[in-house]
N, C-alpha and C. Protein backbone atom coordinates (compact mmCIF):
# COMPACT_ATOMS: atom_id res chain seq x y z
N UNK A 1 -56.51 4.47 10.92
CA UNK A 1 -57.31 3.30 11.19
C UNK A 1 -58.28 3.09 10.04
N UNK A 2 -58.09 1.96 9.63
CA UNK A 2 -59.25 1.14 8.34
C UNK A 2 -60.02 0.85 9.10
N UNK A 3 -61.73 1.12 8.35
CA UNK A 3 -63.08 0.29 9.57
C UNK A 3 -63.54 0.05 8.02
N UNK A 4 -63.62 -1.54 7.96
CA UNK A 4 -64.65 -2.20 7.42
C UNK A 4 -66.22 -2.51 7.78
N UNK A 5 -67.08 -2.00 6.53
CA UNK A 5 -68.78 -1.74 7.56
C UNK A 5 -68.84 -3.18 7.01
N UNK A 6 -69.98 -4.05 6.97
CA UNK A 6 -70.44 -5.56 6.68
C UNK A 6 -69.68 -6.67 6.11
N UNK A 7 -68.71 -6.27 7.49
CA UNK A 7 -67.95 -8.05 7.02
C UNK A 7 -68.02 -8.93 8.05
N UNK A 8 -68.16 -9.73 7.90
CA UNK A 8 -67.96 -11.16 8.66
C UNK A 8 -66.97 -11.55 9.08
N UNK A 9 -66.75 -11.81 10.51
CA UNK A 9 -65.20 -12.51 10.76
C UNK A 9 -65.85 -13.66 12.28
N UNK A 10 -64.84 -14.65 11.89
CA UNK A 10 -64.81 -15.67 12.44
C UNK A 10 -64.01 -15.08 14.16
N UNK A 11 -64.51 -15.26 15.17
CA UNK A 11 -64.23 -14.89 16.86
C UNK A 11 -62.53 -15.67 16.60
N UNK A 12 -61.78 -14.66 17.13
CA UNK A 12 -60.31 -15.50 17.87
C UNK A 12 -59.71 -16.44 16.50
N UNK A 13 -59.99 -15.87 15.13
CA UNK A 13 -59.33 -16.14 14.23
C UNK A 13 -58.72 -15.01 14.03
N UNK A 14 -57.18 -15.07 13.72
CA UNK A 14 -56.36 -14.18 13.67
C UNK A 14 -56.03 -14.55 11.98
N UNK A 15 -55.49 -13.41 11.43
CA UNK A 15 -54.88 -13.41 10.28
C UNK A 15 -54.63 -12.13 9.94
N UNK A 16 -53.40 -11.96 8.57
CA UNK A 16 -52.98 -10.81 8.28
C UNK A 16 -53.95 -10.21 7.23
N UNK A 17 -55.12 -10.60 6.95
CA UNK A 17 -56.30 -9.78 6.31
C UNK A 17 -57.38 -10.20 7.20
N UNK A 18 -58.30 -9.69 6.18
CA UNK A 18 -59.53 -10.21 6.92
C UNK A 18 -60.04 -11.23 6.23
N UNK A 19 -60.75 -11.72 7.15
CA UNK A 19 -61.20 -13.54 6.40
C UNK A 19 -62.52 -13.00 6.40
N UNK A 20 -63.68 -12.96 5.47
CA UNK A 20 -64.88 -12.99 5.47
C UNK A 20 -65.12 -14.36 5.52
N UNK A 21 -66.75 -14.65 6.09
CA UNK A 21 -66.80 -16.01 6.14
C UNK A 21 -68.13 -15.74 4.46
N UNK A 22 -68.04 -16.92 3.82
CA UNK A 22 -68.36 -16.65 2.50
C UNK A 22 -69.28 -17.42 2.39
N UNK A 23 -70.28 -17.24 1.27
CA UNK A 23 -71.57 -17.73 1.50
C UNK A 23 -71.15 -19.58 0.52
N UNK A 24 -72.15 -20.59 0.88
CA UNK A 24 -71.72 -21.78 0.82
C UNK A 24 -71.99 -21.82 -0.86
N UNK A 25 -70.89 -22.89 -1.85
CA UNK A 25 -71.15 -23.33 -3.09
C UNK A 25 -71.98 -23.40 -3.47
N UNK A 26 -72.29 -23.18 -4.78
CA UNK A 26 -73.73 -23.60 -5.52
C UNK A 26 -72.78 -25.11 -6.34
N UNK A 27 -73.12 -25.73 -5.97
CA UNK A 27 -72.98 -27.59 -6.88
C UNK A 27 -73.41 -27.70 -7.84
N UNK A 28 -73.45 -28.05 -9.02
CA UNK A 28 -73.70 -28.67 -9.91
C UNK A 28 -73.71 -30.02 -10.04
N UNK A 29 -74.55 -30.79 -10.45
CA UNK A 29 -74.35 -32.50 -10.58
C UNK A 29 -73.57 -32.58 -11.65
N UNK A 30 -72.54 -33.65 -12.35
CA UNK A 30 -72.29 -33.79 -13.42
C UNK A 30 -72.97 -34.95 -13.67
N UNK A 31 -73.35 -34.35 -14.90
CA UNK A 31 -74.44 -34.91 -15.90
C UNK A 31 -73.55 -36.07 -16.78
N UNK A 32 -72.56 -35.55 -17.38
CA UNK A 32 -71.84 -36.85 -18.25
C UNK A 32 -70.77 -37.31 -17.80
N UNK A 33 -70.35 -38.44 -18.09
CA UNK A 33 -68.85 -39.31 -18.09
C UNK A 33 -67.79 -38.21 -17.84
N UNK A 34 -67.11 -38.42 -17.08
CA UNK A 34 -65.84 -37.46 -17.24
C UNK A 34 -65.10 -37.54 -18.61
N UNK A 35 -64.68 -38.66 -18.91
CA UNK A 35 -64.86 -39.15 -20.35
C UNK A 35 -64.97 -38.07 -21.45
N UNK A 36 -66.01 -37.77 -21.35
CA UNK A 36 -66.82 -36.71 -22.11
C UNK A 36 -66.61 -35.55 -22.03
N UNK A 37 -66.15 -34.75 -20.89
CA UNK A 37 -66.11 -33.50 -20.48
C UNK A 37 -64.38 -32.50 -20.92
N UNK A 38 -65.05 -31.51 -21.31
CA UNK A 38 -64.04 -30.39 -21.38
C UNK A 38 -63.41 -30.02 -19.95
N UNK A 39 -62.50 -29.62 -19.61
CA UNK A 39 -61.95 -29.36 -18.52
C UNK A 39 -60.82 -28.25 -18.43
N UNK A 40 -61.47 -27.01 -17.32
CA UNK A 40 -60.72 -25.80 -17.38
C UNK A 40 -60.19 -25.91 -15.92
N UNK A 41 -58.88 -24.78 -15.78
CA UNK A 41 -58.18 -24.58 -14.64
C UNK A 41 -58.51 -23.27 -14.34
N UNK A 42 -59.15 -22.41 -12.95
CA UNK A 42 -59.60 -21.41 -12.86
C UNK A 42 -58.68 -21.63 -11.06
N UNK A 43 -57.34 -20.43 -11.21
CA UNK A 43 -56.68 -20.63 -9.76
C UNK A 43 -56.34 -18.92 -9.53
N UNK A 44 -56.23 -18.76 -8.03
CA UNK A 44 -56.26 -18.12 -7.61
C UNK A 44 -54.48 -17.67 -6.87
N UNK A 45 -53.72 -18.88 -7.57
CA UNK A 45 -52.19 -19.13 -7.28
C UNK A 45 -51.42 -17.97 -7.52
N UNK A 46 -51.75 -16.80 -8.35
CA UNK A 46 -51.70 -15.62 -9.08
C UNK A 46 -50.32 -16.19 -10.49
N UNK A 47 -50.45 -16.99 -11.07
CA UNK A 47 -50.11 -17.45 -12.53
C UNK A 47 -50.50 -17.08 -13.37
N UNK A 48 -49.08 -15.79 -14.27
CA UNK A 48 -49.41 -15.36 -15.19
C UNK A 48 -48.63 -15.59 -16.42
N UNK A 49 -48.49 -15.29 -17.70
CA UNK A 49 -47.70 -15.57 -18.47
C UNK A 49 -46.31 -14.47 -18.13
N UNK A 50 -45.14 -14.84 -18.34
CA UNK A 50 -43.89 -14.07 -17.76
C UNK A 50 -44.44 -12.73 -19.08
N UNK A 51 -45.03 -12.55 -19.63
CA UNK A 51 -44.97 -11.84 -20.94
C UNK A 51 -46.42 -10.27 -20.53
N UNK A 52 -47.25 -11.05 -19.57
CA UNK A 52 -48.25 -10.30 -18.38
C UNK A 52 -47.55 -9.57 -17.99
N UNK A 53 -48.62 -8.14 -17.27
CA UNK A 53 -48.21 -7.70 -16.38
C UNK A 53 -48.47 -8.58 -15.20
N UNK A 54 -47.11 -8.29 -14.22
CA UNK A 54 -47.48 -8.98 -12.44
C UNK A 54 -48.53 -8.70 -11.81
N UNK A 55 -48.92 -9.19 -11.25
CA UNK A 55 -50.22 -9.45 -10.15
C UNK A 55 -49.41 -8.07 -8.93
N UNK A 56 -50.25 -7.16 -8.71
CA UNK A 56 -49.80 -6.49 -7.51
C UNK A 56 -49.13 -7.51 -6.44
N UNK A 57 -48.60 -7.77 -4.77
CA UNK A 57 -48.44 -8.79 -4.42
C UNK A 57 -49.38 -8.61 -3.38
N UNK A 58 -50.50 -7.43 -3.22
CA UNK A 58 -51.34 -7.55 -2.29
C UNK A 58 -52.65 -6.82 -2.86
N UNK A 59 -53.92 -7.45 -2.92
CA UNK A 59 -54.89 -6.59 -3.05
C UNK A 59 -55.13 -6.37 -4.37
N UNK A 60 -54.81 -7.22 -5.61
CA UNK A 60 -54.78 -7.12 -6.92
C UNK A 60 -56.09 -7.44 -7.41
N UNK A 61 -56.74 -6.95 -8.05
CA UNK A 61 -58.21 -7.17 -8.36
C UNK A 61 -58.51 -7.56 -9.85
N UNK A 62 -57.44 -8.57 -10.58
CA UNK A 62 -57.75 -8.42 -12.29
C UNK A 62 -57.40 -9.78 -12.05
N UNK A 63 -57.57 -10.66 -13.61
CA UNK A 63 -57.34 -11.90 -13.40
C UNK A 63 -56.21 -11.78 -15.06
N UNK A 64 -55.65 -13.24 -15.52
CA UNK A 64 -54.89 -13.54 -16.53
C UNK A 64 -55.93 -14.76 -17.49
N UNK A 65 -55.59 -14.58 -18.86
CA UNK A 65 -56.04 -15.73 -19.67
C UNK A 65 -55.07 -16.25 -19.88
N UNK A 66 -54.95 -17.53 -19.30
CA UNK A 66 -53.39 -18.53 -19.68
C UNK A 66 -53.88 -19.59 -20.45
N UNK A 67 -52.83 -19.58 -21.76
CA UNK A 67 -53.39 -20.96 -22.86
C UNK A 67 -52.70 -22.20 -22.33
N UNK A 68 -53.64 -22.90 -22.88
CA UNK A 68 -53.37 -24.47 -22.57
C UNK A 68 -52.01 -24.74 -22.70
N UNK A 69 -51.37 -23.90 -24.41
CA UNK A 69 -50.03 -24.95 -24.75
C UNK A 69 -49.27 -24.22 -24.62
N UNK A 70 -48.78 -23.34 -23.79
CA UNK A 70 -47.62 -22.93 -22.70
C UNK A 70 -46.75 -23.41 -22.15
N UNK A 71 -45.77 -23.07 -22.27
CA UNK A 71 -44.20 -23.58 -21.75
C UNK A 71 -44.21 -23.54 -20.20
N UNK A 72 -43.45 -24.76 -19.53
CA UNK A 72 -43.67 -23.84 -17.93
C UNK A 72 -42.90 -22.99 -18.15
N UNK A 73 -41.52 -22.44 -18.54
CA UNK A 73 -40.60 -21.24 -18.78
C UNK A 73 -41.57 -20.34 -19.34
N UNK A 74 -42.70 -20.43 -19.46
CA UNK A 74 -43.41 -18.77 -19.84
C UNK A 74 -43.92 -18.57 -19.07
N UNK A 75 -44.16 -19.19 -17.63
CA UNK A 75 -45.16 -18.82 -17.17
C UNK A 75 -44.24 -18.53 -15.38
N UNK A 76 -44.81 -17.77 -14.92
CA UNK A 76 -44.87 -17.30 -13.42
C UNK A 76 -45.66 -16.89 -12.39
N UNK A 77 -45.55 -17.18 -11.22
CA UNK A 77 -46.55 -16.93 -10.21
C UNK A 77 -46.02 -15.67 -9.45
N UNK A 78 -46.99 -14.39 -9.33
CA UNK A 78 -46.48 -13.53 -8.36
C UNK A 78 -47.70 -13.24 -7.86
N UNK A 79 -47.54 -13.21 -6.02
CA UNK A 79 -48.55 -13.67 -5.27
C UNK A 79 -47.43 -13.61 -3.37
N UNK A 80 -48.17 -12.53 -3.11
CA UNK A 80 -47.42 -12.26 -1.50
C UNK A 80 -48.16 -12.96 -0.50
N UNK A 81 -48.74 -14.02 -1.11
CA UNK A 81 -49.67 -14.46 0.17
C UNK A 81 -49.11 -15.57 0.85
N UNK A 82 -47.82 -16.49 -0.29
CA UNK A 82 -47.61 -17.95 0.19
C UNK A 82 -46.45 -18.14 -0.58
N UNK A 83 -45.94 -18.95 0.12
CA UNK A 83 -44.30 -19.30 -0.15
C UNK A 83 -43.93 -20.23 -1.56
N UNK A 84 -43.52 -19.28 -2.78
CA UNK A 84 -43.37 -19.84 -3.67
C UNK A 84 -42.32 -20.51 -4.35
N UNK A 85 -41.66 -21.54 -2.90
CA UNK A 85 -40.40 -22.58 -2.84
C UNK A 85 -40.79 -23.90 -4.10
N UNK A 86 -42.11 -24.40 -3.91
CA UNK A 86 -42.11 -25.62 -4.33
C UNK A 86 -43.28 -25.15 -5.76
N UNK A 87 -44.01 -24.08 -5.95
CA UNK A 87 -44.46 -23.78 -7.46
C UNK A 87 -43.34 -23.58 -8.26
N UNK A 88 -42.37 -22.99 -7.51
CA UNK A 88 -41.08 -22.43 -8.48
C UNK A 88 -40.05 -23.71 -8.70
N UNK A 89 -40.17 -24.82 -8.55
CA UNK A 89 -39.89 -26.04 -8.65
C UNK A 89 -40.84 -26.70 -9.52
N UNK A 90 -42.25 -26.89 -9.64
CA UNK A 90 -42.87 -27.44 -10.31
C UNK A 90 -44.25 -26.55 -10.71
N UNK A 91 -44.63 -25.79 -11.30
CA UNK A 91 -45.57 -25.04 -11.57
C UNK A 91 -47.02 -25.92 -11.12
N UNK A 92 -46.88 -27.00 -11.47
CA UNK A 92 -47.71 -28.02 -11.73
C UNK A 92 -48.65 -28.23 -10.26
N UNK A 93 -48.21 -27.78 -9.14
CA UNK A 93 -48.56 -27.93 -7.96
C UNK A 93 -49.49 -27.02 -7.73
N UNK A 94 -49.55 -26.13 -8.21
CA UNK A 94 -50.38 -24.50 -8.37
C UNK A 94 -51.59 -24.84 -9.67
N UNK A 95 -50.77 -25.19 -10.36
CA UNK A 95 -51.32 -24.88 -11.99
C UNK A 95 -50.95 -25.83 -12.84
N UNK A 96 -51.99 -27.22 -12.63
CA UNK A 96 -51.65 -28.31 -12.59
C UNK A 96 -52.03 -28.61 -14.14
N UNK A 97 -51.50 -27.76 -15.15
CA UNK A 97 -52.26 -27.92 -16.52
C UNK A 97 -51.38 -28.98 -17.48
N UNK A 98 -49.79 -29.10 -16.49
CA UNK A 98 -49.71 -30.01 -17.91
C UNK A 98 -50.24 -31.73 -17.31
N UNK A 99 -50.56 -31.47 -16.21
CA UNK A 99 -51.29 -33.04 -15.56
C UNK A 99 -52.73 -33.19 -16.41
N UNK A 100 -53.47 -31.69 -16.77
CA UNK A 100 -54.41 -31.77 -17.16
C UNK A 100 -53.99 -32.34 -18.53
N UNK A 101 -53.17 -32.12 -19.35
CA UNK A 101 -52.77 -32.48 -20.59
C UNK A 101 -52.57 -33.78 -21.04
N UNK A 102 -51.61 -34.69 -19.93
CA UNK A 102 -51.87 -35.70 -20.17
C UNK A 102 -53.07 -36.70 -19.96
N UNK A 103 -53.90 -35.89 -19.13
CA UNK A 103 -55.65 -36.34 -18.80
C UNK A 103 -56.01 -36.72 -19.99
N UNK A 104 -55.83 -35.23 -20.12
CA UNK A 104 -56.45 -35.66 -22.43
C UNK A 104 -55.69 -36.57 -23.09
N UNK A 105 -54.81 -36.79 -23.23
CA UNK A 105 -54.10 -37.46 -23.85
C UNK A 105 -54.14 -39.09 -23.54
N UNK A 106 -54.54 -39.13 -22.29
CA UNK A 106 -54.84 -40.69 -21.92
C UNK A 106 -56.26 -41.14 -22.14
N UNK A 107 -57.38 -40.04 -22.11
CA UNK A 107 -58.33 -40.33 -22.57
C UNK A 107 -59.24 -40.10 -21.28
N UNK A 108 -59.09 -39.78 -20.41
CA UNK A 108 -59.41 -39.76 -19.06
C UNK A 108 -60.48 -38.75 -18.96
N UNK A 109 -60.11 -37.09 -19.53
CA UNK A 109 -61.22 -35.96 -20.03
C UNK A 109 -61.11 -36.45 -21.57
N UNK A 110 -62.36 -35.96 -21.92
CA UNK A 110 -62.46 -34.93 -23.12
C UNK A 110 -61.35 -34.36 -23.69
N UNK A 111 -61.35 -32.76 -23.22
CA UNK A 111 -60.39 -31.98 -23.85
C UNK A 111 -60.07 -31.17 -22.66
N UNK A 112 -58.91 -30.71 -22.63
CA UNK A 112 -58.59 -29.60 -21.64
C UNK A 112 -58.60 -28.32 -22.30
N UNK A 113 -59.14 -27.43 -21.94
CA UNK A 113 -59.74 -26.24 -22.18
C UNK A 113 -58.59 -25.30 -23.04
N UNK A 114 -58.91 -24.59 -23.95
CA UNK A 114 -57.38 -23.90 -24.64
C UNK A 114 -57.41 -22.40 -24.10
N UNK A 115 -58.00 -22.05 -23.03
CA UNK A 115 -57.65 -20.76 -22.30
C UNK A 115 -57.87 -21.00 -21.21
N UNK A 116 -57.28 -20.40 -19.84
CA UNK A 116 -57.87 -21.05 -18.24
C UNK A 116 -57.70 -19.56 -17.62
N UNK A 117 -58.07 -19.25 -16.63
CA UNK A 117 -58.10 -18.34 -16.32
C UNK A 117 -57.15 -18.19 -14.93
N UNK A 118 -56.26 -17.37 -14.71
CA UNK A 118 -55.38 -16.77 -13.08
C UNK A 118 -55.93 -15.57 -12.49
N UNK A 119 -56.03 -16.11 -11.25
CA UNK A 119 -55.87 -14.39 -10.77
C UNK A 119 -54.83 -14.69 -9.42
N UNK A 120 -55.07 -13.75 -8.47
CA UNK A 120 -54.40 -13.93 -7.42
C UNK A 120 -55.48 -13.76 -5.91
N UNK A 121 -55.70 -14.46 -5.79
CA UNK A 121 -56.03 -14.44 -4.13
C UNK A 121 -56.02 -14.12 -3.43
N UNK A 122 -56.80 -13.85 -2.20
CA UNK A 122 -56.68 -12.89 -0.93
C UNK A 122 -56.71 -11.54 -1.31
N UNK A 123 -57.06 -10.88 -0.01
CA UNK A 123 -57.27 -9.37 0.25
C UNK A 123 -58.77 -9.59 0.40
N UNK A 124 -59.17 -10.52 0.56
CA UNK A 124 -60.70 -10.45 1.06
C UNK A 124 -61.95 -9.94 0.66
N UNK A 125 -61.48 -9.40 -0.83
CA UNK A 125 -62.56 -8.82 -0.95
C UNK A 125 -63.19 -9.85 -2.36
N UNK A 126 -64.33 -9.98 -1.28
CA UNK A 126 -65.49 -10.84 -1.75
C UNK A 126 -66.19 -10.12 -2.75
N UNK A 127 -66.61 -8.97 -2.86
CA UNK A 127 -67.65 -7.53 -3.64
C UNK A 127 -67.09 -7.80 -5.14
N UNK A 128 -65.84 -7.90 -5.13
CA UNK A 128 -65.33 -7.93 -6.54
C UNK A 128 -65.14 -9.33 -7.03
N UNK A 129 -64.53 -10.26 -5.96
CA UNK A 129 -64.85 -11.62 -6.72
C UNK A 129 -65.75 -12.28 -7.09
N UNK A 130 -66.66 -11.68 -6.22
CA UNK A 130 -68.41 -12.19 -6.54
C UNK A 130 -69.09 -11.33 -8.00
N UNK A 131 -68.92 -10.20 -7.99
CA UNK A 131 -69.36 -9.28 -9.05
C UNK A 131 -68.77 -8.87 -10.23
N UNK A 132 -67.14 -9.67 -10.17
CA UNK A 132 -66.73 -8.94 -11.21
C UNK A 132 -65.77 -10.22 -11.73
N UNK A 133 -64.76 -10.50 -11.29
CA UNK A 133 -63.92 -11.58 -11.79
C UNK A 133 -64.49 -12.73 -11.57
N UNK A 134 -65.92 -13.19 -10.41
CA UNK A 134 -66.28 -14.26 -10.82
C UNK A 134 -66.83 -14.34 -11.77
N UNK A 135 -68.04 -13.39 -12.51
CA UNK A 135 -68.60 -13.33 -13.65
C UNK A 135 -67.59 -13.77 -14.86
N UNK A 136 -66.63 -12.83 -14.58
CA UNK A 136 -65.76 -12.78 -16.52
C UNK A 136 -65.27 -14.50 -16.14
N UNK A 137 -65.16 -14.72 -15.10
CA UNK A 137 -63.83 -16.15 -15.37
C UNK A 137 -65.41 -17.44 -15.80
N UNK A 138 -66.25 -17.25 -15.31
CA UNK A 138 -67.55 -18.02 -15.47
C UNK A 138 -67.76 -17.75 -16.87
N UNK A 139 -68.00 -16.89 -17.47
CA UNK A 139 -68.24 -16.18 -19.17
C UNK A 139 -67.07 -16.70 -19.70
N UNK A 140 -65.59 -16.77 -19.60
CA UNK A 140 -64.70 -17.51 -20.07
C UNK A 140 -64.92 -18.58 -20.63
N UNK A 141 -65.01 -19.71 -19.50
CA UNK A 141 -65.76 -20.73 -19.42
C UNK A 141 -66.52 -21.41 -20.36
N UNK A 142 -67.63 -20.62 -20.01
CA UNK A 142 -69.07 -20.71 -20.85
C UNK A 142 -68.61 -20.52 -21.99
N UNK A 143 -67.90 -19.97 -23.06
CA UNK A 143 -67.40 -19.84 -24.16
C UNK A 143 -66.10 -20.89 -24.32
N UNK A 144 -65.65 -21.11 -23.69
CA UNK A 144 -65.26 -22.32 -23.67
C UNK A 144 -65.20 -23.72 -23.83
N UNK A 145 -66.93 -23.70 -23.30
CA UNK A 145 -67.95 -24.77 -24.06
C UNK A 145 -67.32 -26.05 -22.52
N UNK A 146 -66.67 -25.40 -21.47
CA UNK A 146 -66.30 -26.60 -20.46
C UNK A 146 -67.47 -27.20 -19.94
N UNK A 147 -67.16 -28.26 -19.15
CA UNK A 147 -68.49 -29.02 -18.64
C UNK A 147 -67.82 -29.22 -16.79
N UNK A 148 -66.28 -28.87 -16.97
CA UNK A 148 -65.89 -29.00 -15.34
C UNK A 148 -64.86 -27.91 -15.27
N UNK A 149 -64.80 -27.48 -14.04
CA UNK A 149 -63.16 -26.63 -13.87
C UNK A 149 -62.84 -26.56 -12.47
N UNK A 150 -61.69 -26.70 -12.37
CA UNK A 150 -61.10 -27.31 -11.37
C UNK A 150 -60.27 -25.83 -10.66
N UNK A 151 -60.60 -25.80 -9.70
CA UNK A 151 -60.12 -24.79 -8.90
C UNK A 151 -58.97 -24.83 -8.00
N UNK A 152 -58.04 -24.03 -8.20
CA UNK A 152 -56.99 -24.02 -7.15
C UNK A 152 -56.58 -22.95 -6.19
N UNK A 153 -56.13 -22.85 -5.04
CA UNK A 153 -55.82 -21.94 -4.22
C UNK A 153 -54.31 -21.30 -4.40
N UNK A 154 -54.51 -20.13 -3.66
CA UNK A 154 -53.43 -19.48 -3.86
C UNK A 154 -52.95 -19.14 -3.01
């Protein structure tokens, strides 16, 4: 028997981990034109380059730096949390970077970011996404010089 000491769970929610309930967003206003803005992809879809090591498929605690100008044939999602029928059809649904590409290209952002960051999702543990991979993927970022990043689930 596993006993978790200070977690949070929602009454008569069932699931195959545990769901912490998580403390609410910090917002940012945007300040300029979208126009204007750099724009990164930070997902939790577990998308890595086929050339990566795989994402454990449960409980994986590291993230991936994926570049902007990537082939979808380089790239793969491994991730035991959700049925990967329709990413493996269009990456773009997960890891919507070459939509971001033509953003730029129409003029819509700025620039789309030339590194984005993957990890993989679930296993609940908040301690490390809060303390450790949220930091580095935020420091990414910030060196990145982005002004938005767009988050996806996994």
């Amino acid at each position: 028997m596993i006993i978790i000491k200070n977690i949070t769970t929602v009454p008569n929610m069932t699931s195959e981990i545990y769901t912490p309930i998580t403390p609410p967003p910090v917002w940012n206003p945007l300040t300029n034109p979208i126009t204007e803005c750099k724009v990164g992809i930070a997902s939790a879809c577990g998308v890595h380059l086929k050339t990566q090591k795989p994402y454990k498929l449960a409980g994986d605690r590291t993230r991936r730096q994926i570049p902007a100008n990537v082939q979808p044939d380089e790239l793969m999602i491994t991730h035991g949390g959700y049925d990967h029928t329709d990413v493996n059809k269009d990456i773009n649904c997960m890891w919507p970077y070459q939509r971001m590409q033509e953003l730029e290209k129409a003029g819509v952002i700025k620039k789309f970011c030339d590194v984005n960051a993957g990890f993989m999702g679930g296993g609940g543990d908040i301690e490390t996404f809060t303390n450790v991979i949220g930091p580095e993927v935020a420091q990414l970022f910030k060196e990145e010089g982005a002004d938005v990043v767009l988050l996806t689930a996994g």
